[in-house]
N, C-alpha and C. Protein backbone atom coordinates (compact mmCIF):
# COMPACT_ATOMS: atom_id res chain seq x y z
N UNK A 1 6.36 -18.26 -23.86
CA UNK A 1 5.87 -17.84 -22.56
C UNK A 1 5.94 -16.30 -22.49
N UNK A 2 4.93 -15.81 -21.96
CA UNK A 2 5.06 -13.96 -21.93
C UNK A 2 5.73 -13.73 -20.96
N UNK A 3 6.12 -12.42 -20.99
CA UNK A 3 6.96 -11.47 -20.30
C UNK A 3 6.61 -12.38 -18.48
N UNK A 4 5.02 -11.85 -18.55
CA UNK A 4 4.34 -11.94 -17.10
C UNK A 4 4.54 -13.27 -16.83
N UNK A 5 4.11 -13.72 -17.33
CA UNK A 5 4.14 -15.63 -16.95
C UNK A 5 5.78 -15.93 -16.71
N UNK A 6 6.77 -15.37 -17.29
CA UNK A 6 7.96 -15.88 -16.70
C UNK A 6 8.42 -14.73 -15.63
N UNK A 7 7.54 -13.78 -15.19
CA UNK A 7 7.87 -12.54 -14.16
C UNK A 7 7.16 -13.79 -12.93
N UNK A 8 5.92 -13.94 -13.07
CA UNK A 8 5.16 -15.04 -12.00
C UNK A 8 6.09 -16.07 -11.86
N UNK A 9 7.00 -16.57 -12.59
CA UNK A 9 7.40 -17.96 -12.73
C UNK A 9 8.89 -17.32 -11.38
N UNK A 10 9.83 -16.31 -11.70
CA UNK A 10 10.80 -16.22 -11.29
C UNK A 10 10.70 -15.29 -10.11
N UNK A 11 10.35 -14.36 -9.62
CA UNK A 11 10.08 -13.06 -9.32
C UNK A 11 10.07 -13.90 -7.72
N UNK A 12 8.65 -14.67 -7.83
CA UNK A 12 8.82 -15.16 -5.95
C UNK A 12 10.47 -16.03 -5.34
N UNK A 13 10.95 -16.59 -6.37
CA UNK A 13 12.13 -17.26 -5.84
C UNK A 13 13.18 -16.51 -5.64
N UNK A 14 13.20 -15.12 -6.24
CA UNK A 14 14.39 -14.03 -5.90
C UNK A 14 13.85 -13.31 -4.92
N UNK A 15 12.79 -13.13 -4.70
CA UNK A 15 12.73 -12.41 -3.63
C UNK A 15 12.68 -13.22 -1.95
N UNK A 16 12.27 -14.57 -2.50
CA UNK A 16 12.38 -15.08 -1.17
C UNK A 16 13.71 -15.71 -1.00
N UNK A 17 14.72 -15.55 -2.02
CA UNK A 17 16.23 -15.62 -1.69
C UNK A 17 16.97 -14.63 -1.25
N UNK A 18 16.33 -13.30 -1.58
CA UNK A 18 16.82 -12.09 -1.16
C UNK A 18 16.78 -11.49 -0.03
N UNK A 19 15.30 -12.15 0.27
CA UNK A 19 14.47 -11.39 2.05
C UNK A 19 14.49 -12.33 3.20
N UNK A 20 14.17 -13.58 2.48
CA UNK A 20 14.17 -15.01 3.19
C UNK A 20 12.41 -14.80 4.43
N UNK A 21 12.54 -14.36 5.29
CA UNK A 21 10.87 -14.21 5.64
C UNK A 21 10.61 -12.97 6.00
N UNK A 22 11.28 -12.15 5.76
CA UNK A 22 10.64 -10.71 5.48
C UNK A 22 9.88 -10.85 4.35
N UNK A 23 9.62 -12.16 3.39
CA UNK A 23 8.64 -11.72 2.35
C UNK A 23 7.69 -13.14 3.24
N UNK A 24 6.53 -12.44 3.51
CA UNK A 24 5.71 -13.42 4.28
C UNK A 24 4.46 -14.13 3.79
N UNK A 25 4.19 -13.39 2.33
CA UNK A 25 3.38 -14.84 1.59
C UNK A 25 3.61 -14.05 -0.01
N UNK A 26 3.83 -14.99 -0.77
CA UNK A 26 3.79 -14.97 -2.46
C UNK A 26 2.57 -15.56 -3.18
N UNK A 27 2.44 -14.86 -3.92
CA UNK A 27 1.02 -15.35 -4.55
C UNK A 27 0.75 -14.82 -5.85
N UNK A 28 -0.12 -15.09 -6.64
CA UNK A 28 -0.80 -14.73 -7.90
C UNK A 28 -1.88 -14.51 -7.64
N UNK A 29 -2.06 -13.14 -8.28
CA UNK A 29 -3.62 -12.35 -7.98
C UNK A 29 -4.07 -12.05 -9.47
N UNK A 30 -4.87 -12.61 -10.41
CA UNK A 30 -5.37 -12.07 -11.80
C UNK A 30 -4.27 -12.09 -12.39
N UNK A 31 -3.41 -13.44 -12.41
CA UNK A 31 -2.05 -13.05 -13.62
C UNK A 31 -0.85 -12.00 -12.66
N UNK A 32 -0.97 -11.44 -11.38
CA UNK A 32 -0.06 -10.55 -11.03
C UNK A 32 0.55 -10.93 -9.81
N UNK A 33 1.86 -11.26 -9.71
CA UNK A 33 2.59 -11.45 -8.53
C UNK A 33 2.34 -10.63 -7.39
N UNK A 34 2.26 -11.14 -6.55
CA UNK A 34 1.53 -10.46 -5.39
C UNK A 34 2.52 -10.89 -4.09
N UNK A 35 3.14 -10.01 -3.55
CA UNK A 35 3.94 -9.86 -2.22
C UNK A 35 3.65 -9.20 -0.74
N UNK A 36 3.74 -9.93 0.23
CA UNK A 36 3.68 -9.68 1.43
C UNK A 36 4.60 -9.68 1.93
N UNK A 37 5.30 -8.43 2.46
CA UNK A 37 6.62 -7.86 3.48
C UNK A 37 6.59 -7.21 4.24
N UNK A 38 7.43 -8.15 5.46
CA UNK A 38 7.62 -7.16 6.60
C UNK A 38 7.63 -6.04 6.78
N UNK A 39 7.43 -4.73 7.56
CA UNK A 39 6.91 -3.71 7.58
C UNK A 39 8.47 -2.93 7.31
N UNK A 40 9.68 -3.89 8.23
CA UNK A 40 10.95 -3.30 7.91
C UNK A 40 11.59 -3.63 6.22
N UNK A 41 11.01 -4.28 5.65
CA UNK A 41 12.01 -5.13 4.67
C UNK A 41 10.66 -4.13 3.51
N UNK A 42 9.94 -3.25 3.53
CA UNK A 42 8.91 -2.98 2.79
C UNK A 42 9.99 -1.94 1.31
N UNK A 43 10.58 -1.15 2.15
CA UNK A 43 11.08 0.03 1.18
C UNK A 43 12.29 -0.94 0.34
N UNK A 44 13.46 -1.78 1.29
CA UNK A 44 14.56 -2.41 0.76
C UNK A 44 13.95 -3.18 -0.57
N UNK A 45 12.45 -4.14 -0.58
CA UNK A 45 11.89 -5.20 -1.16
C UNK A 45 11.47 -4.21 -2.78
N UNK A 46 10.98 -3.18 -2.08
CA UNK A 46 10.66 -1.99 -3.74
C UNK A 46 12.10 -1.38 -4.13
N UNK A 47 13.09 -1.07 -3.70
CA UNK A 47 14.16 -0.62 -3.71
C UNK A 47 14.92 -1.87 -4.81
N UNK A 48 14.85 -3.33 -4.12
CA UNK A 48 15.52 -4.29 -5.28
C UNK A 48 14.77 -4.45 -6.32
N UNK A 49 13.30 -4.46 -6.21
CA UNK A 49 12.63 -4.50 -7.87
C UNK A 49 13.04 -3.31 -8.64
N UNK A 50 13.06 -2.00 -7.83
CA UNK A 50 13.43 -0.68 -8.93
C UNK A 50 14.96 -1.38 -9.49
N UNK A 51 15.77 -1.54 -9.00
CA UNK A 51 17.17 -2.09 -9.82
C UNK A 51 17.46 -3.35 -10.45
N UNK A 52 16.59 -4.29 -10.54
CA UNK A 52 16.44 -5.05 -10.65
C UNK A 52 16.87 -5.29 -12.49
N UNK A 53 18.15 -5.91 -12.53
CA UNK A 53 18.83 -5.42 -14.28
C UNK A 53 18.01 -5.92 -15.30
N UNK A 54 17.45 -7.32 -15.10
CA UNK A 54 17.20 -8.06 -16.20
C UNK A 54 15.10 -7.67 -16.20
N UNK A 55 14.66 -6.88 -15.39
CA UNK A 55 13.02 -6.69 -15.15
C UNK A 55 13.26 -5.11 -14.20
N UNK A 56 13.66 -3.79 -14.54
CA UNK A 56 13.49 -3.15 -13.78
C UNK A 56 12.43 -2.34 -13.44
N UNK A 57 11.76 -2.37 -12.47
CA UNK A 57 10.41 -2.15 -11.77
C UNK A 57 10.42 -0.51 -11.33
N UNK A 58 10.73 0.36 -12.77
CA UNK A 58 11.03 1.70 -12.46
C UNK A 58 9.67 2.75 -12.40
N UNK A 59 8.72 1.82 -12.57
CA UNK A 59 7.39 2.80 -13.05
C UNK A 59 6.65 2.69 -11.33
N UNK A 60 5.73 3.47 -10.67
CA UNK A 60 5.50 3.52 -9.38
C UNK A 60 3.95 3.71 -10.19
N UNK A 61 3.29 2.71 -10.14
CA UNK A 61 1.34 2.95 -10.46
C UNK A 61 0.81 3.68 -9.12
N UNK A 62 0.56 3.09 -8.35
CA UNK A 62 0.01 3.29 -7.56
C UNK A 62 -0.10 3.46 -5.85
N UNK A 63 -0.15 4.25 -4.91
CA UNK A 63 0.03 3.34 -3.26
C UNK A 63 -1.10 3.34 -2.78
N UNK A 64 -1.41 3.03 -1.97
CA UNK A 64 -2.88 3.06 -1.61
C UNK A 64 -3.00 2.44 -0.19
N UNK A 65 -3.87 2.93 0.85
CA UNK A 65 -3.54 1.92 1.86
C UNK A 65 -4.94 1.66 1.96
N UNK A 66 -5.27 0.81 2.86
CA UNK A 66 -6.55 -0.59 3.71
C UNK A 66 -6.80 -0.13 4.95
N UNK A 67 -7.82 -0.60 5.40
CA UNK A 67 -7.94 -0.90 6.98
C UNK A 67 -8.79 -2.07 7.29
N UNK A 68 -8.87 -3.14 7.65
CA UNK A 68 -8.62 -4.08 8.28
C UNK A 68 -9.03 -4.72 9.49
N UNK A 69 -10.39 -3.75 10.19
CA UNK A 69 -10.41 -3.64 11.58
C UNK A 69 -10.44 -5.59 12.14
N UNK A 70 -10.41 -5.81 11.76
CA UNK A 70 -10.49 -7.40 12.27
C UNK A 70 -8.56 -8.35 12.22
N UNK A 71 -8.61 -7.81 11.95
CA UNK A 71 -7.09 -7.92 11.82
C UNK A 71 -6.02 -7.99 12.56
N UNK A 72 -5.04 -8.17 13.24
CA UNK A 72 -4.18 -7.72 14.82
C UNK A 72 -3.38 -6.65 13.59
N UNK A 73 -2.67 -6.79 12.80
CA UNK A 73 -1.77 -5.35 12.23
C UNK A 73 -3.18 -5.04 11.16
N UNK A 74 -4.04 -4.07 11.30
CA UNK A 74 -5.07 -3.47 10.70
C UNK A 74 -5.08 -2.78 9.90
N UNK A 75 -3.73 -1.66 9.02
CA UNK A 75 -3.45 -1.14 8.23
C UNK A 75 -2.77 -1.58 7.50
N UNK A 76 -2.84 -1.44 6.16
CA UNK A 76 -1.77 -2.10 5.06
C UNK A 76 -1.72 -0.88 4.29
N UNK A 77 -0.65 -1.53 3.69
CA UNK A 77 -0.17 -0.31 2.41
C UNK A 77 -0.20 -1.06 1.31
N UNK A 78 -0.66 -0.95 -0.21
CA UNK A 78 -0.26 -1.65 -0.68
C UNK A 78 0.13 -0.85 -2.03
N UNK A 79 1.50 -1.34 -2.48
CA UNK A 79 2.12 -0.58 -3.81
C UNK A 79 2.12 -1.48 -5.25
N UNK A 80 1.55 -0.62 -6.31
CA UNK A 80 1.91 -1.28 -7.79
C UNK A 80 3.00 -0.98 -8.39
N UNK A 81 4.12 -2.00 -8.99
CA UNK A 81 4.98 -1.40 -9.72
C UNK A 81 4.57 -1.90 -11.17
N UNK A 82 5.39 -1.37 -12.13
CA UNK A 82 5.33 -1.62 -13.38
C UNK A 82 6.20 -1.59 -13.66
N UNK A 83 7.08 -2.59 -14.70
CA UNK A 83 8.29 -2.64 -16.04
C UNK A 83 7.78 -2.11 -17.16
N UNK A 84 7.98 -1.49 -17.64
CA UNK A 84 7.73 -0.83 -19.05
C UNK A 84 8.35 -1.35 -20.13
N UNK A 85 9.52 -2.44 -19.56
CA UNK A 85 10.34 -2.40 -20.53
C UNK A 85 10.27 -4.08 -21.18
N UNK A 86 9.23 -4.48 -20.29
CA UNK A 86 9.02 -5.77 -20.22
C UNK A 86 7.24 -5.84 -20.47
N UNK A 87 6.63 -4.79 -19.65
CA UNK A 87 5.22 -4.76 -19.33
C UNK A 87 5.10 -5.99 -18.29
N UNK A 88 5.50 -5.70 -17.43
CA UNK A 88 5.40 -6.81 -16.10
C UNK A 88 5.01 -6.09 -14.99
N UNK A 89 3.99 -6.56 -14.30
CA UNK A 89 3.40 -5.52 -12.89
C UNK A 89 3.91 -6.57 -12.06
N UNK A 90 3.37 -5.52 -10.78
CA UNK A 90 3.94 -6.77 -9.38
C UNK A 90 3.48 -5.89 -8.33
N UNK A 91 2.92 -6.13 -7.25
CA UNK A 91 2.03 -5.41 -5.79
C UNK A 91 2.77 -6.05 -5.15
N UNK A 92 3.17 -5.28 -3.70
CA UNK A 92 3.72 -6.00 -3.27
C UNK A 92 2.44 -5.04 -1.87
N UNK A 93 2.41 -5.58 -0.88
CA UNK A 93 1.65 -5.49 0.41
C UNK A 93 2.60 -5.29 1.90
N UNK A 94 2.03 -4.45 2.70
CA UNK A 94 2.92 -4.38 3.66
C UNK A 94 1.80 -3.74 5.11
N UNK A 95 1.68 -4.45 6.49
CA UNK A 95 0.79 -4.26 6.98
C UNK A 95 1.76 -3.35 8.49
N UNK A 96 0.32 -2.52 9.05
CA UNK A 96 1.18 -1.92 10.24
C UNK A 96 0.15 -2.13 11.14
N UNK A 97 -0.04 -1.74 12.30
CA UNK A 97 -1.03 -1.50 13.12
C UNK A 97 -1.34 0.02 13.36
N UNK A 98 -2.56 0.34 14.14
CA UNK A 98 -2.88 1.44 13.97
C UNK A 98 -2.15 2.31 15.26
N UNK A 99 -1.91 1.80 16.11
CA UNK A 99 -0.97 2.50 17.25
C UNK A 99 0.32 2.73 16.79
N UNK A 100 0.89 1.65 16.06
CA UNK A 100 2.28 1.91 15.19
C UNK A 100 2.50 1.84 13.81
N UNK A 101 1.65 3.02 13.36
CA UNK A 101 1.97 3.45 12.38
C UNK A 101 2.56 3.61 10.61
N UNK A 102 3.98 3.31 11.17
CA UNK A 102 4.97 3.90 10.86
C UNK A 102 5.77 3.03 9.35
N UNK A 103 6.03 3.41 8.46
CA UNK A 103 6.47 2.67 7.42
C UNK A 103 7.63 3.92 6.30
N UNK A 104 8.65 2.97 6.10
CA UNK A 104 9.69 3.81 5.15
C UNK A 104 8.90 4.49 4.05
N UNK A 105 9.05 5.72 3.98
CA UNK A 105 8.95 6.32 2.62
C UNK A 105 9.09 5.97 1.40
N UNK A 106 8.93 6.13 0.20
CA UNK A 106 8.79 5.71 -1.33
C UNK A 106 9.91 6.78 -1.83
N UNK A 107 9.84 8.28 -1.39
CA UNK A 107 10.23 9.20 -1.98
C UNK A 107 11.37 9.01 -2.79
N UNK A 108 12.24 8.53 -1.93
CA UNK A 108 13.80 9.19 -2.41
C UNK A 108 13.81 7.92 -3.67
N UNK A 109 13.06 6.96 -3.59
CA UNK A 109 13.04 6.24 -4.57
C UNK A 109 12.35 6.60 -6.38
N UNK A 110 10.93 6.82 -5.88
CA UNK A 110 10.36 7.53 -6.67
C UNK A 110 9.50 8.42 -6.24
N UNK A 111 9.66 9.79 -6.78
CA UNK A 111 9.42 11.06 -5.93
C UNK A 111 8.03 11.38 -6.35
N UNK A 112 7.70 10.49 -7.62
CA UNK A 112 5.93 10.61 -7.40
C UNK A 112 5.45 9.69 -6.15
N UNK A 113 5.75 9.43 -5.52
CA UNK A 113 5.08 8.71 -3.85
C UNK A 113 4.78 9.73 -3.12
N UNK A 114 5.26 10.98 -3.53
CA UNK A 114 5.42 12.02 -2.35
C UNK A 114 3.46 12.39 -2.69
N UNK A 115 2.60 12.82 -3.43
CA UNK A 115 1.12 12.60 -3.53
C UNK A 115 0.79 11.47 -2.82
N UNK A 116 0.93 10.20 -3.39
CA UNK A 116 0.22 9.31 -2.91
C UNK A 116 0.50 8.57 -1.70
N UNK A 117 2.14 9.05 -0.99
CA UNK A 117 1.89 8.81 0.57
C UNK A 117 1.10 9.58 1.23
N UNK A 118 1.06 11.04 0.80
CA UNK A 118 0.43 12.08 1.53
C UNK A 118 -1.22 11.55 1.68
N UNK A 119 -1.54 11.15 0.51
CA UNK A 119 -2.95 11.09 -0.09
C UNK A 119 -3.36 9.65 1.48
N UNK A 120 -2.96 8.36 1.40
CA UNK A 120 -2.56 7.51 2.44
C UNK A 120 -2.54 7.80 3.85
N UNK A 121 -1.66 9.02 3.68
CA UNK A 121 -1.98 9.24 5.65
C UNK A 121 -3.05 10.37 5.75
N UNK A 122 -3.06 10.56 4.65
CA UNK A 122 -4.51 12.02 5.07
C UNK A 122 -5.88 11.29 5.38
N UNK A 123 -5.90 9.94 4.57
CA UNK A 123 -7.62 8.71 4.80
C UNK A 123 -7.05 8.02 5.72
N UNK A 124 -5.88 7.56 5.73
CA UNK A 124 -5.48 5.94 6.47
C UNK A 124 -4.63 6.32 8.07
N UNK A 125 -3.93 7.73 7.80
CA UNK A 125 -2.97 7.90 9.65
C UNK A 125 -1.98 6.91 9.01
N UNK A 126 -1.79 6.69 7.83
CA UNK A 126 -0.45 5.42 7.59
C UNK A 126 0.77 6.70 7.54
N UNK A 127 1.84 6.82 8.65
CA UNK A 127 2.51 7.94 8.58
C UNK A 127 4.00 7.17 8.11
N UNK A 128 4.64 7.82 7.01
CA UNK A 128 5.47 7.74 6.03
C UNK A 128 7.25 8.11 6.81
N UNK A 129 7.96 7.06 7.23
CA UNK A 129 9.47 7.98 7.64
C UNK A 129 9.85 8.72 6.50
N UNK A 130 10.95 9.99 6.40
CA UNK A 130 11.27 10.01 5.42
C UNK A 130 10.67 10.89 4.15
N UNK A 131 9.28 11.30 4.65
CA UNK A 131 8.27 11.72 3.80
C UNK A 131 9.01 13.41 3.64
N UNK A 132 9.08 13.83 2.74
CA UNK A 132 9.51 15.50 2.54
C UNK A 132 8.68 16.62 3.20
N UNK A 133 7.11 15.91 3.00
CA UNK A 133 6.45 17.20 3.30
C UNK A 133 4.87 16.18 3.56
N UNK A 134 4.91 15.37 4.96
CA UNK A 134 3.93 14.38 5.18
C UNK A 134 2.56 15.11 5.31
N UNK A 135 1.87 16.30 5.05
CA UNK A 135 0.71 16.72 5.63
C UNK A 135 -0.75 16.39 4.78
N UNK A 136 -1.87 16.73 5.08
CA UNK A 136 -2.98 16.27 4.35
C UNK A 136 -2.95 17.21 3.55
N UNK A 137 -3.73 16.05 1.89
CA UNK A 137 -3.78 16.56 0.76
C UNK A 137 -4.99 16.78 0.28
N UNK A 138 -6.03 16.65 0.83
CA UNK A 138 -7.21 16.48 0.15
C UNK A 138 -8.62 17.02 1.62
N UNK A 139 -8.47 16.45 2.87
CA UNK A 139 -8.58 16.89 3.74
C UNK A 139 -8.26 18.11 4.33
N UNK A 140 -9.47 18.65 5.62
CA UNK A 140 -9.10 19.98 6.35
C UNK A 140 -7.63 19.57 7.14
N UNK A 141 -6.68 20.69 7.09
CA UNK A 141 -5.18 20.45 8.26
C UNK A 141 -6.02 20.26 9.55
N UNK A 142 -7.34 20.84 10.25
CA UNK A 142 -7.22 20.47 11.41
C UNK A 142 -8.02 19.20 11.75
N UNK A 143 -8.48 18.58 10.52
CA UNK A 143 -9.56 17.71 10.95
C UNK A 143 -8.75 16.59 11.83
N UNK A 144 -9.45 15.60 12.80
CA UNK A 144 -8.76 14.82 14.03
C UNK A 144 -9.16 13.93 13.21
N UNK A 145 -9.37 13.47 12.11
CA UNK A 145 -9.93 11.80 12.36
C UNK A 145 -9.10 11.22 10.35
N UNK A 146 -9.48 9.94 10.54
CA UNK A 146 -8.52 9.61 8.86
C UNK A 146 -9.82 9.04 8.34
N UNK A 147 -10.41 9.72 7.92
CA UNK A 147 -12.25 9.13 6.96
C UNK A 147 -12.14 7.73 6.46
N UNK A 148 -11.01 7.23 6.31
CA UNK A 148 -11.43 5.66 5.13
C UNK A 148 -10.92 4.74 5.99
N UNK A 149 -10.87 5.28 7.21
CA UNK A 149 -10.40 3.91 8.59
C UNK A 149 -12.20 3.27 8.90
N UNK A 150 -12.58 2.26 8.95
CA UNK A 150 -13.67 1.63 9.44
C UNK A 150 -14.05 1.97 10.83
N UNK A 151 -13.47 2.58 11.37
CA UNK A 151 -13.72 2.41 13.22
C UNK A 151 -14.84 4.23 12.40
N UNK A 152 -15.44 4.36 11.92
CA UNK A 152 -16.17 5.63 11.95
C UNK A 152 -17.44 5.32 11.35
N UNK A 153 -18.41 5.85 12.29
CA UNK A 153 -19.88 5.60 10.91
C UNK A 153 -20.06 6.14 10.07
N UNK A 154 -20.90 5.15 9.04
CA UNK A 154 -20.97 6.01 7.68
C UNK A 154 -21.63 6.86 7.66
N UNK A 155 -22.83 7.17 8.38
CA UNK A 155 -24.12 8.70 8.62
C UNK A 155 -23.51 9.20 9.73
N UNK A 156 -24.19 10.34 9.47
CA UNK A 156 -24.16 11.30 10.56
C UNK A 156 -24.76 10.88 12.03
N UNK A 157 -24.55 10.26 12.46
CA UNK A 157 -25.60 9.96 13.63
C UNK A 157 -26.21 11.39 14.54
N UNK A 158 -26.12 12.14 14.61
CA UNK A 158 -26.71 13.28 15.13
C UNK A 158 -28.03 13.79 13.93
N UNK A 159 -27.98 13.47 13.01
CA UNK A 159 -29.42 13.34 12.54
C UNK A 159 -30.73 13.25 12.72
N UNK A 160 -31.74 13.88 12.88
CA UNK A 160 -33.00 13.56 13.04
C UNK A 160 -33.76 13.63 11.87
N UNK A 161 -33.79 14.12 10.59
CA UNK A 161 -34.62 14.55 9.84
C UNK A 161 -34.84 13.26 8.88
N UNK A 162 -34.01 11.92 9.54
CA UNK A 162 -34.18 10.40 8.15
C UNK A 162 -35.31 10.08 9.34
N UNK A 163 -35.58 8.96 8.80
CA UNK A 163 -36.79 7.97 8.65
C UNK A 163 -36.33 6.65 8.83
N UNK A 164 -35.54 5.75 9.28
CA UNK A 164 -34.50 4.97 8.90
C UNK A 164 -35.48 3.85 8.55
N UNK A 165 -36.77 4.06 8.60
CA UNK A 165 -37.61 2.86 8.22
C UNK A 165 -37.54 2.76 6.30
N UNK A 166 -37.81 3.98 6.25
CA UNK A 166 -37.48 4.34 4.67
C UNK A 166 -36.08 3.35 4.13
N UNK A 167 -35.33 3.22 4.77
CA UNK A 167 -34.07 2.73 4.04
C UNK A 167 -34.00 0.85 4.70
N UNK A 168 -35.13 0.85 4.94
CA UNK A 168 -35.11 -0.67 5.05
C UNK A 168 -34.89 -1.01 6.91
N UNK A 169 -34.74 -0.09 7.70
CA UNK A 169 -33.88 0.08 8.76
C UNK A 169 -35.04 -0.58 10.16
């Protein structure tokens, strides 16, 4: 049996012994354990995979957040870890709403989060406790709005110079 297939096999029963329903659905996505946690239990749930003796989940791939507009909590975050030492991944998912925000930091865990939370609240408004230095990374500092939230249109609507018949419209 590979590394992954016994990471899928064990991975949901420790964590739902560990969190009990702070982990709120387990699943397999393409071969990869896939976790849903409470918004409080989000940092503790990456915190036990990083120490984790016998599979430690020390590598940080990726964060990335969603939006959701159909949704009642409409923002998610969602993080990749990696074992290196095993080659075992694992996502785990964590949702907020857009009035509240608010989700534990990655940093003090692994201090490459400090880009890719920034990168997160500069498109998403997903604002980070904890964050060292939370401001936009890629975006203008004064712009008002988070571009990769759905509540915005994709054209310019102050436009006159399209044709919208041209585009099928």
């Amino acid at each position: 049996m590979s590394n992954q297939a016994q990471a899928n096999e064990k991975l949901p029963a420790m964590l739902v012994s560990a969190f009990g329903t702070d982990i709120t659905e387990a699943s397999i996505s393409h071969g990869i354990p896939v976790f849903t946690a409470h918004r409080n239990a989000y940092r503790k749930v990456v915190e036990f995979l990083y120490n984790l003796e016998e599979m430690p989940f020390r590598f940080l791939t990726d964060i990335t957040g969603i939006h959701l507009p159909d949704n009642k909590e409409d923002l998610g975050v969602i993080c990749h870890l990696h074992c290196l030492t095993s080659n075992v991944r694992v996502r785990i998912k964590t949702f907020v709403t857009t009035s509240d925000s608010h989700l534990d930091s990655l940093t003090p865990i692994f201090p490459g989060a400090n880009w890719m939370e920034r990168e997160t609240f500069d498109f998403y408004g997903i604002h980070f406790k904890g964050h060292p230095n939370l401001t936009r990374i890629l975006n203008m500092d004064d712009m008002l709005i988070h571009p990769l939230r759905k509540e915005y249109p994709l054209e310019d609507q102050s436009r006159k110079d399209k044709n919208d018949a041209m585009f099928g419209r």
